[in-house]
C-alpha atoms as a PDB file:
ATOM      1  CA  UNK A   1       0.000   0.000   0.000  1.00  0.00           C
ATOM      2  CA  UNK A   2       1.733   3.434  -1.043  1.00  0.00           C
ATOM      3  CA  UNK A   3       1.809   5.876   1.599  1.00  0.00           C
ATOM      4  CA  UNK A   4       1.583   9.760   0.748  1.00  0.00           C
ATOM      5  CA  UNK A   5       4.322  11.619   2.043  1.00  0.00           C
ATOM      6  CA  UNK A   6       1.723  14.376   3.622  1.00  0.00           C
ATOM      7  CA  UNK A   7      -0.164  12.077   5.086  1.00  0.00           C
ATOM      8  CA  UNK A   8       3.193  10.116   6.553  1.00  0.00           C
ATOM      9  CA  UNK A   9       4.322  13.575   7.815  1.00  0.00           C
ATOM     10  CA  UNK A  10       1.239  14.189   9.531  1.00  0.00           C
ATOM     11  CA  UNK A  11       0.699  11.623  11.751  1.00  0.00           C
ATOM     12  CA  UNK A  12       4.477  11.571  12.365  1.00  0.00           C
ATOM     13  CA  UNK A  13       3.428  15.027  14.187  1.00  0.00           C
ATOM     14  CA  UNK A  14       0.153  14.003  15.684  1.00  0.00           C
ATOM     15  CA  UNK A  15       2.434  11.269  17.314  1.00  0.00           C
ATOM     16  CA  UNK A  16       4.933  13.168  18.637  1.00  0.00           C
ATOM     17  CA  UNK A  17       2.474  16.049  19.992  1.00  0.00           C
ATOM     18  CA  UNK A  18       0.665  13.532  21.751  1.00  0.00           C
ATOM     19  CA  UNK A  19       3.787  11.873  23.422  1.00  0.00           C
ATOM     20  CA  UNK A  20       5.773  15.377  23.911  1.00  0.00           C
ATOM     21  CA  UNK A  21       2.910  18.263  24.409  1.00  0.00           C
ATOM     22  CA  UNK A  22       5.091  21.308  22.953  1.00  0.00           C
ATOM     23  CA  UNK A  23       4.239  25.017  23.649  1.00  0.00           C
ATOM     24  CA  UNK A  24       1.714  27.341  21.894  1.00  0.00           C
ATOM     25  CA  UNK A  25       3.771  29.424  18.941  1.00  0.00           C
ATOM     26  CA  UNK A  26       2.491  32.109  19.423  1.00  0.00           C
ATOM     27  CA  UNK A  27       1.860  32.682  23.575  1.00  0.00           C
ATOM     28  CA  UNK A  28       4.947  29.822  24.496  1.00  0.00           C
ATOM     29  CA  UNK A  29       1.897  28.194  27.080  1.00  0.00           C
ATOM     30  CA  UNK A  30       2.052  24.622  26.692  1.00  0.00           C
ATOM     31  CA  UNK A  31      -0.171  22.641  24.434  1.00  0.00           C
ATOM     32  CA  UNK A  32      -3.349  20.869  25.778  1.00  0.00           C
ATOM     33  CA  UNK A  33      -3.787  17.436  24.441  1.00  0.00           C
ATOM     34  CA  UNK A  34      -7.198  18.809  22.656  1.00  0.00           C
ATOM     35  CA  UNK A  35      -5.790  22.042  21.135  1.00  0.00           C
ATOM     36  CA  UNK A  36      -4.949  21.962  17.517  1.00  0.00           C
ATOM     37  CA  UNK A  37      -1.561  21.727  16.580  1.00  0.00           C
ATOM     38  CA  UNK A  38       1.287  24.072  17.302  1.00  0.00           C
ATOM     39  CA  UNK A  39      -0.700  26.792  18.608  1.00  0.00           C
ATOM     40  CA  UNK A  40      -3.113  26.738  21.721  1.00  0.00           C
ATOM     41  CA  UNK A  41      -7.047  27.265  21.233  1.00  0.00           C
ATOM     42  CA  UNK A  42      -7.188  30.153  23.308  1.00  0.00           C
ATOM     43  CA  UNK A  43      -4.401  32.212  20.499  1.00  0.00           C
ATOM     44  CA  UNK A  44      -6.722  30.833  17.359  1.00  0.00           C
ATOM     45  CA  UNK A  45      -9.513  32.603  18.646  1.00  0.00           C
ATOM     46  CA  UNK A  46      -7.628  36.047  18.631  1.00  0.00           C
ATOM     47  CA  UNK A  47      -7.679  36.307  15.106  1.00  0.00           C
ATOM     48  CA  UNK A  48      -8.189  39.316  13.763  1.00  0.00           C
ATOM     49  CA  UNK A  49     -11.125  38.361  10.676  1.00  0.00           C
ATOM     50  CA  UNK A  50     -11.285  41.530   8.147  1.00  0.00           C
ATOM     51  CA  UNK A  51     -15.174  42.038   8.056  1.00  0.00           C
ATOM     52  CA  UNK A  52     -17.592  44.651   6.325  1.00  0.00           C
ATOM     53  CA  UNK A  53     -17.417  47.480   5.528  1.00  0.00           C
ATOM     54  CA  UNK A  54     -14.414  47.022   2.995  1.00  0.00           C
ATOM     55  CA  UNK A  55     -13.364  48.427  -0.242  1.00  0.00           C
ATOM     56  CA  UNK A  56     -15.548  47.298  -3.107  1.00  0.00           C
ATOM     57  CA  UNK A  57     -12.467  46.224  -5.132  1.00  0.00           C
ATOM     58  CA  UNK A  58      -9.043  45.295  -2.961  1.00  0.00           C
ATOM     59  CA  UNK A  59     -11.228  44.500   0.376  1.00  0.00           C
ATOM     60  CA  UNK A  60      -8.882  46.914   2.845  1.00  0.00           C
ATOM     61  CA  UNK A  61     -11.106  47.162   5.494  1.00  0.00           C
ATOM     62  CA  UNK A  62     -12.580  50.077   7.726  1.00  0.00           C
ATOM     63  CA  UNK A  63     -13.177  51.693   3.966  1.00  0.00           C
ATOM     64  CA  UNK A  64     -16.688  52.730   2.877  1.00  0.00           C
ATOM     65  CA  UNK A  65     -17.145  52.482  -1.353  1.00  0.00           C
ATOM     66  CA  UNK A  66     -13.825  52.662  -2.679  1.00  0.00           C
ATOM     67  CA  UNK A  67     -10.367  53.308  -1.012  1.00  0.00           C
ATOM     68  CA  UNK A  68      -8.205  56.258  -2.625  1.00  0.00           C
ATOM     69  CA  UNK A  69      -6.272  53.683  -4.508  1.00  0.00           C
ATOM     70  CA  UNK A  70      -8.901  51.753  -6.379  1.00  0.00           C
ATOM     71  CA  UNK A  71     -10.502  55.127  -6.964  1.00  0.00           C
ATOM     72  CA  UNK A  72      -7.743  56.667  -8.807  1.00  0.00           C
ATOM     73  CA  UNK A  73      -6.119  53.731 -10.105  1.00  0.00           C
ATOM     74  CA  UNK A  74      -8.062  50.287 -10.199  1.00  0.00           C
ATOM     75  CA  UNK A  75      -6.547  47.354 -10.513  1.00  0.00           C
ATOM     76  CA  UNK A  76      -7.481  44.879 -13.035  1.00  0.00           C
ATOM     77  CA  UNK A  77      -9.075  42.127 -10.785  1.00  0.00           C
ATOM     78  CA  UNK A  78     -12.945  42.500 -10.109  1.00  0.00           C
ATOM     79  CA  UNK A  79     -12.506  42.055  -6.507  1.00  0.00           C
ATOM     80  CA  UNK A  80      -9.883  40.492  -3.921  1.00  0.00           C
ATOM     81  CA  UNK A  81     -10.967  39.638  -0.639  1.00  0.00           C
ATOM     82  CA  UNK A  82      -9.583  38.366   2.455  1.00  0.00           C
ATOM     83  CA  UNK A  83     -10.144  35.772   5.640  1.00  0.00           C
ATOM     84  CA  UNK A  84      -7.565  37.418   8.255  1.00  0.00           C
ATOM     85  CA  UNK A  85      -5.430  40.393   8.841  1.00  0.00           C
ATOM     86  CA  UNK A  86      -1.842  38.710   8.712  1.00  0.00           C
ATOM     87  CA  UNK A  87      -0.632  38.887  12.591  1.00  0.00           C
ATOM     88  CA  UNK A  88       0.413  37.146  15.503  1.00  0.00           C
ATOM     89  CA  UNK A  89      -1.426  34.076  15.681  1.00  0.00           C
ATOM     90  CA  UNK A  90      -2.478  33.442  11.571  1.00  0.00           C
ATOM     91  CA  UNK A  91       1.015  34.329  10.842  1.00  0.00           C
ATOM     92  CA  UNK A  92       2.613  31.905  13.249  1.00  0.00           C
ATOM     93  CA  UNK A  93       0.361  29.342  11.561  1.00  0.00           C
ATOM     94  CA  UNK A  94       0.900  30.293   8.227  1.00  0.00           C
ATOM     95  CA  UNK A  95       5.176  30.510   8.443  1.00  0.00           C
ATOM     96  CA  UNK A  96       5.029  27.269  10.236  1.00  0.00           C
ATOM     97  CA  UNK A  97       2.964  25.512   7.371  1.00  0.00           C
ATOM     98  CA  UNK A  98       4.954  27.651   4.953  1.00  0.00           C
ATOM     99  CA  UNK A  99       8.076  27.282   5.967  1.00  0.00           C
ATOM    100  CA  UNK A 100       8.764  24.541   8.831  1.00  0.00           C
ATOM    101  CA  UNK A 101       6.636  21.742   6.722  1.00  0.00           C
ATOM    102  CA  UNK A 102       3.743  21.585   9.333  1.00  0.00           C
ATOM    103  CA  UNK A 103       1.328  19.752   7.164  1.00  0.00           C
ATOM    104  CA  UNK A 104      -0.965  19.067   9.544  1.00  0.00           C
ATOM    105  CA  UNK A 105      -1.941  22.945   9.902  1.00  0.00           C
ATOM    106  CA  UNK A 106      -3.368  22.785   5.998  1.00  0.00           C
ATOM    107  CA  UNK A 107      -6.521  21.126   7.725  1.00  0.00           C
ATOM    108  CA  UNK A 108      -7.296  23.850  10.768  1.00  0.00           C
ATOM    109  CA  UNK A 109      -6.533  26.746   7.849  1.00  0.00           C
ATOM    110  CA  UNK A 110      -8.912  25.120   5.210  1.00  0.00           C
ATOM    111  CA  UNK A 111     -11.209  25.283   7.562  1.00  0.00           C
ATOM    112  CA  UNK A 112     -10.745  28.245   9.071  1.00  0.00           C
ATOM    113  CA  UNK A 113     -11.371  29.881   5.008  1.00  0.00           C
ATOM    114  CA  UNK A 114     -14.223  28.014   4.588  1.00  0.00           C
ATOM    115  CA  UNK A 115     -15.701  28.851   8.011  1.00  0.00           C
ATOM    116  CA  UNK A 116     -15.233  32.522   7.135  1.00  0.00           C
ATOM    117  CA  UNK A 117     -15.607  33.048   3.273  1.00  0.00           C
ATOM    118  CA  UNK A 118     -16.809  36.566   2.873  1.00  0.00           C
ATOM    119  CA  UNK A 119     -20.013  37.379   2.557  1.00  0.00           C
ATOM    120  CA  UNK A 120     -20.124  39.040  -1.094  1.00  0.00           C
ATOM    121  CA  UNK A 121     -17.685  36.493  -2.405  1.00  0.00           C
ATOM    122  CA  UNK A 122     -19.619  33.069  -3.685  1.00  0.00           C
ATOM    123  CA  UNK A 123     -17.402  30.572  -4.569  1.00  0.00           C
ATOM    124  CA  UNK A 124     -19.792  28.313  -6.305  1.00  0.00           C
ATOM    125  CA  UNK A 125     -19.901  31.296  -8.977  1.00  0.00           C
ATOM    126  CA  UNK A 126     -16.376  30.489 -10.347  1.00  0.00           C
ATOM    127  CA  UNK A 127     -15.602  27.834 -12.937  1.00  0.00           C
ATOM    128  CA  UNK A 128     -11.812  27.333 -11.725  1.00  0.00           C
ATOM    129  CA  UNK A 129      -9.481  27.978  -8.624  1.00  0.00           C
ATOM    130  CA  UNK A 130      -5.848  28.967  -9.834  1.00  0.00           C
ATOM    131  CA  UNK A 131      -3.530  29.471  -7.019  1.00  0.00           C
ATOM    132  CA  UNK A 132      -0.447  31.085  -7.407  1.00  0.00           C
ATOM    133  CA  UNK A 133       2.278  28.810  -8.462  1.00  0.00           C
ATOM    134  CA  UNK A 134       5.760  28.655  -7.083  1.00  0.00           C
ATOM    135  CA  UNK A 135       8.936  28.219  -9.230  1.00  0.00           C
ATOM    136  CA  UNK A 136       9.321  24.006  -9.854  1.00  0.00           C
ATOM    137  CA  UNK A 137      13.022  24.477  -8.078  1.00  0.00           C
ATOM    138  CA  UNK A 138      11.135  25.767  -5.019  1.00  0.00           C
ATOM    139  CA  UNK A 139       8.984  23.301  -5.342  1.00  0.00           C
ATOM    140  CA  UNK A 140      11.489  20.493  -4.976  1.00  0.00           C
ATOM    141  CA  UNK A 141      12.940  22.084  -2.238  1.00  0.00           C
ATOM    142  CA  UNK A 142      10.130  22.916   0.012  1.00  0.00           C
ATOM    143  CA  UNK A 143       7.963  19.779  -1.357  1.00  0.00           C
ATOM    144  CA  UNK A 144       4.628  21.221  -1.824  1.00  0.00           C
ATOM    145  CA  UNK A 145       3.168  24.608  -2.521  1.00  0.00           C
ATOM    146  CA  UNK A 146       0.986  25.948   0.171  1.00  0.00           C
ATOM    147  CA  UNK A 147      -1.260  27.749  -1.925  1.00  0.00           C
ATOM    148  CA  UNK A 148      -2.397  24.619  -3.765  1.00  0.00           C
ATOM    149  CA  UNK A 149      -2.875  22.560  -0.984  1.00  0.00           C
ATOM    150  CA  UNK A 150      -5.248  24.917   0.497  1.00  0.00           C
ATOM    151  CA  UNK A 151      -7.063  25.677  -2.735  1.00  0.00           C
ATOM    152  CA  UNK A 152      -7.161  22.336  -3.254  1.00  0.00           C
ATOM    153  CA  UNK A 153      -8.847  21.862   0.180  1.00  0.00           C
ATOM    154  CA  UNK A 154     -11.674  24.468  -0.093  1.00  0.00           C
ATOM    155  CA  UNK A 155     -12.340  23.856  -3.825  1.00  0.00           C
ATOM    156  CA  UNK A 156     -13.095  19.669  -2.523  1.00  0.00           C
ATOM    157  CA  UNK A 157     -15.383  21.086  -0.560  1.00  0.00           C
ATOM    158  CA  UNK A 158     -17.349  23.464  -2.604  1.00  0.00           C
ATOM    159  CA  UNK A 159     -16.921  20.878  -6.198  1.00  0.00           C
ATOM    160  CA  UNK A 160     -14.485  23.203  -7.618  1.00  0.00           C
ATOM    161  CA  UNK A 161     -11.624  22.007 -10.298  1.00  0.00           C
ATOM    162  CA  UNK A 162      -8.054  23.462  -9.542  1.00  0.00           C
ATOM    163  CA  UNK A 163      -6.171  24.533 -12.240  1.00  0.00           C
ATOM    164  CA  UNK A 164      -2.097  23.920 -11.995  1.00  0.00           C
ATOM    165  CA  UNK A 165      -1.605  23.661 -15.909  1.00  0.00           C
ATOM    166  CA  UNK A 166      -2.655  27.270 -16.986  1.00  0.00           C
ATOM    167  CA  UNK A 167      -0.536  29.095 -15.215  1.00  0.00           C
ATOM    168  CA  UNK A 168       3.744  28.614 -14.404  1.00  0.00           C
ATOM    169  CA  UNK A 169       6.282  30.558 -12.659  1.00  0.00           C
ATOM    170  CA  UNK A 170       9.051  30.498 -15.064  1.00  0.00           C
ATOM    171  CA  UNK A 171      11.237  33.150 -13.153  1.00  0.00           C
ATOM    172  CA  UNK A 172      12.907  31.818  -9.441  1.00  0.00           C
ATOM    173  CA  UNK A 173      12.884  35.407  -8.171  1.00  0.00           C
ATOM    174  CA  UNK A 174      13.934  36.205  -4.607  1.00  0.00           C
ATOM    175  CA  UNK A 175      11.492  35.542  -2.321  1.00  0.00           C
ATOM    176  CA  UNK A 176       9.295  38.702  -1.957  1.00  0.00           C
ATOM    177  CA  UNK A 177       9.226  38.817   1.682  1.00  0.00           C
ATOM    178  CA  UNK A 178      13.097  39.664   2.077  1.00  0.00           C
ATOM    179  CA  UNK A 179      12.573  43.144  -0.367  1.00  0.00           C
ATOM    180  CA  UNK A 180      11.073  46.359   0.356  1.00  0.00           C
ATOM    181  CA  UNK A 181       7.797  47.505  -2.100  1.00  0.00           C
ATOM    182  CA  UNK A 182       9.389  49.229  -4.581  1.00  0.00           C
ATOM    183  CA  UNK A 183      12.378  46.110  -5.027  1.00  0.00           C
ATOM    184  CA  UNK A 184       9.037  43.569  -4.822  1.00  0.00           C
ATOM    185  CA  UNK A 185       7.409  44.778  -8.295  1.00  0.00           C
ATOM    186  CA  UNK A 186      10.769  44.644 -10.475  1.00  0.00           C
ATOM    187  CA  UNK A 187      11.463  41.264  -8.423  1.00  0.00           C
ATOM    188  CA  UNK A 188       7.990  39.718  -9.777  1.00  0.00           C
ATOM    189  CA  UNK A 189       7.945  41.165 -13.703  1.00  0.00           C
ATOM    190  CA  UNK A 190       7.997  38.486 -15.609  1.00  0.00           C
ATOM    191  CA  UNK A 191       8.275  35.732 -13.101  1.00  0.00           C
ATOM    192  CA  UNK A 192       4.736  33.999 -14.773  1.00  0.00           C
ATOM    193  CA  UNK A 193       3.687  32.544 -18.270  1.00  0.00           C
ATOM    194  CA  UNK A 194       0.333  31.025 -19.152  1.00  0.00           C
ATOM    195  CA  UNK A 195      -0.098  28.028 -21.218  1.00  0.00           C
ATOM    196  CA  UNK A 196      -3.286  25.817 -22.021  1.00  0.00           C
ATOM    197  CA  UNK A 197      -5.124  29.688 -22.337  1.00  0.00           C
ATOM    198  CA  UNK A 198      -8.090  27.967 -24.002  1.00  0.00           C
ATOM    199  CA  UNK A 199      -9.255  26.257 -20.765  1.00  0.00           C
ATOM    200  CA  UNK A 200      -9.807  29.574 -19.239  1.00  0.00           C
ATOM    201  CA  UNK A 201     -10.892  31.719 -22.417  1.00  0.00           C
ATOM    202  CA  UNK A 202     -14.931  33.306 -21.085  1.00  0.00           C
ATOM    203  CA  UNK A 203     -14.268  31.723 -17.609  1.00  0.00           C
ATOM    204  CA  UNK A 204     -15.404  33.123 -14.051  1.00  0.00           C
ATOM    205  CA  UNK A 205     -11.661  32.555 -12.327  1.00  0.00           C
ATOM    206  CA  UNK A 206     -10.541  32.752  -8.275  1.00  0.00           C
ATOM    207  CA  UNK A 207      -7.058  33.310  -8.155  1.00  0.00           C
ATOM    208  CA  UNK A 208      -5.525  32.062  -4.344  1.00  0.00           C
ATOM    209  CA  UNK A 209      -2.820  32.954  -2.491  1.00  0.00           C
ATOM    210  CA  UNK A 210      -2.049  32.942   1.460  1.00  0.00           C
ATOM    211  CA  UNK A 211      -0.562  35.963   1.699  1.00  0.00           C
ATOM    212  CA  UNK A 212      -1.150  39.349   0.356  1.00  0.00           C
ATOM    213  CA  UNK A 213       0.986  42.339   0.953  1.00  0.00           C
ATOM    214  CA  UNK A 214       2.190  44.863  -1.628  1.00  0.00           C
ATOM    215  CA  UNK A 215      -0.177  42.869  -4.093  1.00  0.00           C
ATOM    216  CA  UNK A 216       2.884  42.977  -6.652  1.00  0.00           C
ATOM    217  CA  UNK A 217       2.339  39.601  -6.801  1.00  0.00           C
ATOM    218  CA  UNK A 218      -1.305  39.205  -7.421  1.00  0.00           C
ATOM    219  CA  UNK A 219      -1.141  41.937  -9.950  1.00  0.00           C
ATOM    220  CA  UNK A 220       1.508  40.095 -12.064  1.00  0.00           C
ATOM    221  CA  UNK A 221      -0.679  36.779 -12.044  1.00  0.00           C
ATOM    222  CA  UNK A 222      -3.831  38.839 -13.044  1.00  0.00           C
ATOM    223  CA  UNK A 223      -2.233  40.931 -15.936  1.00  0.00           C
ATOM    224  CA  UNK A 224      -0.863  37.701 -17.442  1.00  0.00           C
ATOM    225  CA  UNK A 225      -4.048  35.737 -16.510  1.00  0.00           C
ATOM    226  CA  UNK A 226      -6.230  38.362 -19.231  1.00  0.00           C
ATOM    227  CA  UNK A 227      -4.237  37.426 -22.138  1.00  0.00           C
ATOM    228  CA  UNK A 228      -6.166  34.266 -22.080  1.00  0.00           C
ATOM    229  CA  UNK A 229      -9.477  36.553 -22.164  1.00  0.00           C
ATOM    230  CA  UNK A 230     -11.122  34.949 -19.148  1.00  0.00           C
ATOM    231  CA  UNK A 231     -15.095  36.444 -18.196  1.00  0.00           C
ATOM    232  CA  UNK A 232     -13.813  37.654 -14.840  1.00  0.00           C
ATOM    233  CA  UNK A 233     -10.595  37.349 -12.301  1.00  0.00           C
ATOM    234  CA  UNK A 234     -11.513  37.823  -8.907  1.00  0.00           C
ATOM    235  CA  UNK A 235      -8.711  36.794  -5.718  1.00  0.00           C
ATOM    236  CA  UNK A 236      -8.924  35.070  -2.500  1.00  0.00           C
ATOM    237  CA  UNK A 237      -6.294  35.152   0.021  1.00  0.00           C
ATOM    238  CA  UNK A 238      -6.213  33.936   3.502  1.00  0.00           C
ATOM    239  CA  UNK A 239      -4.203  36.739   4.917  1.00  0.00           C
ATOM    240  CA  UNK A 240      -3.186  40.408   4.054  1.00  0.00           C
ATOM    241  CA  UNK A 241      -1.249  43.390   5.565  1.00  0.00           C
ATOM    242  CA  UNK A 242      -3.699  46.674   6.546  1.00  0.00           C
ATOM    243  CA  UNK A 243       0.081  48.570   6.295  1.00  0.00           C
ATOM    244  CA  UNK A 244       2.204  47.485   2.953  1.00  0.00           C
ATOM    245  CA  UNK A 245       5.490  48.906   3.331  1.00  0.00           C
END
């Protein structure tokens, strides 16, 4: 019987957490044997969820309408919208799923999108999910890109098809965290190429990601995504920054 690595991985952890209860990531109490993984129960329900009223386009919150930026300058996706502001304890969670290979987190963030999909944003409406892919020598290195396996978990769900062949990352650019805003949108020009454009031609897309900040990022994906002439390009991420720098 073949094992998948994930799924290996993941009760590799569940094993060890029950044996050695480790402290919460983000308030360093230790771990009851009922809290989720990594971080306590009591740190997961300080999230910070952005809520209405928002921007009608980028969804920064606290904005009535349209913030000065879409208003004088809109960007080219209908709307992007957003589970969580991107502190303390989502942030712990995310980095340690991101970066430390904590699989078993993919499950408690899934859920924690689907449990708090915003309430203008229908996911049923969309034909496809793309997420945003990550260059393939990334990809062997880290083993698994973070957006997919959470797109891939909410679009199960809600009987959505994932796309992974329209859209690759042809560029390995420096990882956009590590550069200030201005450094982030030369870093990501050019860094994507579509292919297969026919399967997305008059289509209703998402686009995922789990992070937002600058949005140089998403706004490379969407300005390569309309040369395929899609019906509409709207975004999902699970976590954003109210203060780009």
């Amino acid at each position: 019987m073949h094992i998948r690595p994930n799924f290996l991985q993941q009760t590799i952890e569940s094993a060890i957490t029950f044996i050695y209860p480790a402290q919460c990531h983000v308030c360093k109490k230790q771990l009851g044997f009922e809290s989720a993984p990594y971080i306590c129960d009591t740190c997961w329900k300080f999230i910070e969820f952005i809520q209405s009223p928002w921007c009608e386009i980028c969804g920064i919150p606290y904005t009535e309408d349209l913030c000065n930026s879409c208003a004088t300058k809109p960007p080219r996706f209908g709307k992007l919208r957003t589970i969580a502001v991107y502190e303390n304890t989502i942030q712990q969670a995310i980095h340690l799923f991101k970066f430390n290979k904590r699989y078993s987190l993919s499950h408690t963030l899934k859920q924690l999108i689907l449990d708090n999909i915003p309430c203008d944003l229908n996911l049923t409406d969309y034909d496809y999910v793309l997420p945003v892919p990550i260059h393939k020598k990334r990809l062997r290195e880290r083993g698994f890109n973070q957006s997919t396996l959470l797109a891939k978990g909410i679009a199960k769900v809600v009987g959505l098809r994932v796309l992974e062949d329209v859209l690759i990352r042809e560029k390995n650019t420096s990882p956009q965290s590590s550069l200030d805003r201005e450094a982030r949108q030369t870093n990501i020009k050019g860094a994507f190429k579509i292919q297969n454009a026919d399967i997305i031609r008059d289509k209703h897309i998402l686009v995922f990601d789990d992070v937002f900040t600058t949005g140089a990022t998403v706004r490379e994906v969407v300005n390569v995504l309309w040369d395929a002439d899609p019906m509409e390009i709207d975004v999902l991420t699970l976590a954003r920054t109210l203060n780009p720098y």
